[in-house]
N, C-alpha and C. Protein backbone atom coordinates (compact mmCIF):
# COMPACT_ATOMS: atom_id res chain seq x y z
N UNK A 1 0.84 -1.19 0.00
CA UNK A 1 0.00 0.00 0.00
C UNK A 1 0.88 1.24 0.00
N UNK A 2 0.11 1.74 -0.67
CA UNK A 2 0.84 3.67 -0.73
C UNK A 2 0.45 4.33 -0.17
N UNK A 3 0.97 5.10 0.86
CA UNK A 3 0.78 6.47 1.98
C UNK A 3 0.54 7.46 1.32
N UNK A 4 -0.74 8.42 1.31
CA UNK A 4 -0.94 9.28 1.02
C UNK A 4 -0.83 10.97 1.86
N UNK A 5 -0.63 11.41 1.38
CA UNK A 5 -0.04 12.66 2.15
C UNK A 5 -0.54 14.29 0.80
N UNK A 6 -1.61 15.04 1.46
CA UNK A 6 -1.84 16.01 0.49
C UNK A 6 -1.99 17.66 1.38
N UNK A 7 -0.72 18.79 0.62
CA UNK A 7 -0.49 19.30 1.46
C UNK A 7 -1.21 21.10 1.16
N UNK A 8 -1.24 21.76 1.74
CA UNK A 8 -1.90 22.89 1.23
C UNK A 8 -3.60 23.04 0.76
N UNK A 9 -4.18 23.30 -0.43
CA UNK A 9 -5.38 23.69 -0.57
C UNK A 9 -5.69 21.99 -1.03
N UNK A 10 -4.37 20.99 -1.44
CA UNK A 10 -5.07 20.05 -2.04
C UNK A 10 -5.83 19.24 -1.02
N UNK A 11 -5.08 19.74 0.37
CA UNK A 11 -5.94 18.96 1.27
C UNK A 11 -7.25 18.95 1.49
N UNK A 12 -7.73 20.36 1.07
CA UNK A 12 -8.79 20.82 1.08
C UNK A 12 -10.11 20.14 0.44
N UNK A 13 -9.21 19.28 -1.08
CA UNK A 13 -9.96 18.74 -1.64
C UNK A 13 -10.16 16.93 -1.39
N UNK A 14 -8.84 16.79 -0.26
CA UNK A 14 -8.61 15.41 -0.18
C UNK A 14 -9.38 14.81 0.91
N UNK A 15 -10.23 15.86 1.60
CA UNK A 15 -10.61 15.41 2.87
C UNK A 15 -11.52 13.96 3.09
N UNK A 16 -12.03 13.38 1.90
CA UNK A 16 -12.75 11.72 2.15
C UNK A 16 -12.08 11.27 1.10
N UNK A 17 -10.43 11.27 0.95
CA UNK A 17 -9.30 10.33 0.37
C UNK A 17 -9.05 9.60 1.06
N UNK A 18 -8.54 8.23 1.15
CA UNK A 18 -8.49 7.13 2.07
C UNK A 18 -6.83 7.79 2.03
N UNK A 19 -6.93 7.47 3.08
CA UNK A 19 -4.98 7.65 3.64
C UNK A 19 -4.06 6.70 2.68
N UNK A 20 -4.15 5.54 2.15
CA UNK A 20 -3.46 4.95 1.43
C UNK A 20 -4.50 4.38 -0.17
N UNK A 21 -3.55 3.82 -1.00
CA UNK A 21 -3.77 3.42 -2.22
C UNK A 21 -2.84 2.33 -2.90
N UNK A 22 -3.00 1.59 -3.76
CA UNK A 22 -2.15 0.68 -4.13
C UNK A 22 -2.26 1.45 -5.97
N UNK A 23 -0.95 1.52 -5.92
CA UNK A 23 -0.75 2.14 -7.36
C UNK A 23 0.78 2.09 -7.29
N UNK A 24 1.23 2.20 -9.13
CA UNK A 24 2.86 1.91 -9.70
C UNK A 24 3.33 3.11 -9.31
N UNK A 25 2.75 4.18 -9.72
CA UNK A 25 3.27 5.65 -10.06
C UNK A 25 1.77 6.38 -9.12
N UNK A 26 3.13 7.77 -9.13
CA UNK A 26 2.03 9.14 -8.85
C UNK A 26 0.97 9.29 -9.89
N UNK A 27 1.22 9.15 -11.03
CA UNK A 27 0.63 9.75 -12.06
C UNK A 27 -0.92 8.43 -12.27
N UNK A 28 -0.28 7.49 -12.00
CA UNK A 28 -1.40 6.33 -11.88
C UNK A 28 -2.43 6.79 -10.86
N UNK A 29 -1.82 7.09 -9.28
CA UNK A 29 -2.56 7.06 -8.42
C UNK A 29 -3.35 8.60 -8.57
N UNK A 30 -2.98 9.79 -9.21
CA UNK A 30 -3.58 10.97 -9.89
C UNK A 30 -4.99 10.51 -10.51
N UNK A 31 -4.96 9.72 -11.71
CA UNK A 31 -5.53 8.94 -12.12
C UNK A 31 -6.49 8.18 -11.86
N UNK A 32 -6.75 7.55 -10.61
CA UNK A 32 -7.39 6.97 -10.04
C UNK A 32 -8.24 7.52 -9.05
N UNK A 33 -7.84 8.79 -8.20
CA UNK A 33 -8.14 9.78 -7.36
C UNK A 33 -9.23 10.55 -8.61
N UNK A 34 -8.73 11.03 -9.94
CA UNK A 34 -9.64 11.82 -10.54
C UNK A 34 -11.31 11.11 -10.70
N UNK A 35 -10.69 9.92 -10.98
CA UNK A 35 -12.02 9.15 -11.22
C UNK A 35 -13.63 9.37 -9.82
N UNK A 36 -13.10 8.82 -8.94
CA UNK A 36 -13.95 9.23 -7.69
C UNK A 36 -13.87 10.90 -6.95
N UNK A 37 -12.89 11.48 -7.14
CA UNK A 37 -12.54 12.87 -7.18
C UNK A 37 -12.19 13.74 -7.69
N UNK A 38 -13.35 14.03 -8.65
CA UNK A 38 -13.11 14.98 -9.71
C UNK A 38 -12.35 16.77 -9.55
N UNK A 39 -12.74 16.99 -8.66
CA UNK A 39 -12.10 17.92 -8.23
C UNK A 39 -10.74 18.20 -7.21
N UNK A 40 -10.49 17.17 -6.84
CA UNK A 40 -8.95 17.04 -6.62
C UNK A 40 -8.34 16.49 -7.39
N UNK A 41 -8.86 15.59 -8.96
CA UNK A 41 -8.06 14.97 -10.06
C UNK A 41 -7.90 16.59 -10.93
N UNK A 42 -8.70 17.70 -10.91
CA UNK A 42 -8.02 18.35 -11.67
C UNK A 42 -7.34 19.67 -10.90
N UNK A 43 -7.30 19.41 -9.60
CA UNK A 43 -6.30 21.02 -8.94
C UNK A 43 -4.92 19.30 -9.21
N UNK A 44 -4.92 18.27 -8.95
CA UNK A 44 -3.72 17.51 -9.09
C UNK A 44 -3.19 17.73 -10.28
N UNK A 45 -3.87 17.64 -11.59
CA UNK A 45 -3.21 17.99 -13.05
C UNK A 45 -2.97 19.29 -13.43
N UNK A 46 -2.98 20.51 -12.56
CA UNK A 46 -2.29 21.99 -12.74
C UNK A 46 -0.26 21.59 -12.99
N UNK A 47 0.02 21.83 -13.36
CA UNK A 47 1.42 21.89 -13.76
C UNK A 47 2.02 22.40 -12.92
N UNK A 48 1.59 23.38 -11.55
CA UNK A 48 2.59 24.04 -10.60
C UNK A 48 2.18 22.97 -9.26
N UNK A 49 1.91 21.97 -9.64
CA UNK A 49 1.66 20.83 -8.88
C UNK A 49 2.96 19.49 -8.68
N UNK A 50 3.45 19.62 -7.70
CA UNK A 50 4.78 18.71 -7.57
C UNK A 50 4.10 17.67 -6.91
N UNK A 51 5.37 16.40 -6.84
CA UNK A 51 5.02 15.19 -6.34
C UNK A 51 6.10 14.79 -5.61
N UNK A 52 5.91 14.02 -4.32
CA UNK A 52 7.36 13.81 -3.82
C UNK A 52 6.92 12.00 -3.24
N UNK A 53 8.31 11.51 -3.43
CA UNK A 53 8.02 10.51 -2.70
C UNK A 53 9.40 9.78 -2.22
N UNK A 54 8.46 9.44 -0.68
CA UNK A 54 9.82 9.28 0.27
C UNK A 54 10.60 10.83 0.54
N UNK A 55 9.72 12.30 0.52
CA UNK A 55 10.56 13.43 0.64
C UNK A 55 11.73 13.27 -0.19
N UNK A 56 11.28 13.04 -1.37
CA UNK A 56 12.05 13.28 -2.59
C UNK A 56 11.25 14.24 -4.07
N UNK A 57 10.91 15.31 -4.30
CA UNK A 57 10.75 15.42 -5.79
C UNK A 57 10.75 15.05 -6.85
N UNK A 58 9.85 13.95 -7.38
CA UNK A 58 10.03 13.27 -8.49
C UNK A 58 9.39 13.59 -9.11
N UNK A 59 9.47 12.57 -10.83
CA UNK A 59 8.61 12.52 -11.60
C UNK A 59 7.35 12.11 -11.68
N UNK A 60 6.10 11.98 -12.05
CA UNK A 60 5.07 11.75 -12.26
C UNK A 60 5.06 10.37 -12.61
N UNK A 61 6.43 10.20 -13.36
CA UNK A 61 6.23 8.25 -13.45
C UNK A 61 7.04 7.18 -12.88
N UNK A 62 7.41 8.12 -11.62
CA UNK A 62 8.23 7.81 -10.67
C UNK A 62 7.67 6.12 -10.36
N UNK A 63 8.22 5.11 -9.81
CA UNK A 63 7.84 3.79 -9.69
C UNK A 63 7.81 3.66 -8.13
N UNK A 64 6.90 3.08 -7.79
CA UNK A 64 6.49 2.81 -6.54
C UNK A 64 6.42 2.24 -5.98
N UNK A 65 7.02 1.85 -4.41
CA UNK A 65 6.94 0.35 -3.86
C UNK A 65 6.08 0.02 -2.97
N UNK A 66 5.88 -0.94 -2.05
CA UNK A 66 4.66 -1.11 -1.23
C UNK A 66 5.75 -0.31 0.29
N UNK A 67 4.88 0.67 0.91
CA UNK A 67 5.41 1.43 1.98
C UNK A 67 5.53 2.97 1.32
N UNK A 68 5.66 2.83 0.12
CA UNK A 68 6.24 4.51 -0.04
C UNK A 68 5.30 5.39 0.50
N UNK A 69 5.42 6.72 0.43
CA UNK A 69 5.11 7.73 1.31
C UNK A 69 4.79 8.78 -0.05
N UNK A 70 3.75 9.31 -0.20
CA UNK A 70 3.40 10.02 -1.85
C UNK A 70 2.90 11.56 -1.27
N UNK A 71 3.50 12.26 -0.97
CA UNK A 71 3.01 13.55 -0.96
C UNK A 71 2.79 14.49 -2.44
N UNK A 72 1.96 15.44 -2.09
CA UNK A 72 0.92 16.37 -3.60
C UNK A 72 1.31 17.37 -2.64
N UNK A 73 2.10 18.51 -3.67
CA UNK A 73 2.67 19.55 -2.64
C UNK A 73 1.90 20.59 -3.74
N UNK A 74 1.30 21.67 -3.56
CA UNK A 74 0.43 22.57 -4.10
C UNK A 74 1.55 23.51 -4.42
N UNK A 75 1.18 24.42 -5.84
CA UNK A 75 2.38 26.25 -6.04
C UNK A 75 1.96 26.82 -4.52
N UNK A 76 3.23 27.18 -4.12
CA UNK A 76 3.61 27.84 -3.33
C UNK A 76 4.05 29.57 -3.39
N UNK A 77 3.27 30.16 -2.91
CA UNK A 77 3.78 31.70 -3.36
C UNK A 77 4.45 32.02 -1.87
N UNK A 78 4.70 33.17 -2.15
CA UNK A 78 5.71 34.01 -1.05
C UNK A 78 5.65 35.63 -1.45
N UNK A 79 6.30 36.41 -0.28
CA UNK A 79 6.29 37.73 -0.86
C UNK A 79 7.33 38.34 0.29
């Protein structure tokens, strides 16, 4: 199983996401989230939308093992 972790406004949209998922990739488990959550499948497909796993920055077709840890980190502004 995959640990889910969603941080900023996406949490907002993640709030009846089950804490884990079984999926290869971020981009799979994106995918699968859009289907039953249409509105967190598309603030997830904005492009200023990162993915980390294991507190790493990866790719979208990053490969996934059973335990990993999948955080959705939202654009971040500052001033």
């Amino acid at each position: 199983m995959i640990n889910l972790l969603f941080f900023g406004r996406l949490g907002d949209f993640a709030k009846d996401v089950p804490s884990t998922i079984e999926a290869s990739t971020p981009a799979e488990i994106r995918e699968l989230l859009a289907v039953e959550f249409p509105d967190l499948g598309k603030a997830l497909h904005q492009p200023q939308v990162l993915v980390s796993v294991n507190k790493m920055i990866v790719d979208w077709d990053q490969p996934l093992f059973d335990g990993s840890e999948v955080a959705f980190l939202p654009p971040v502004t500052g001033g």
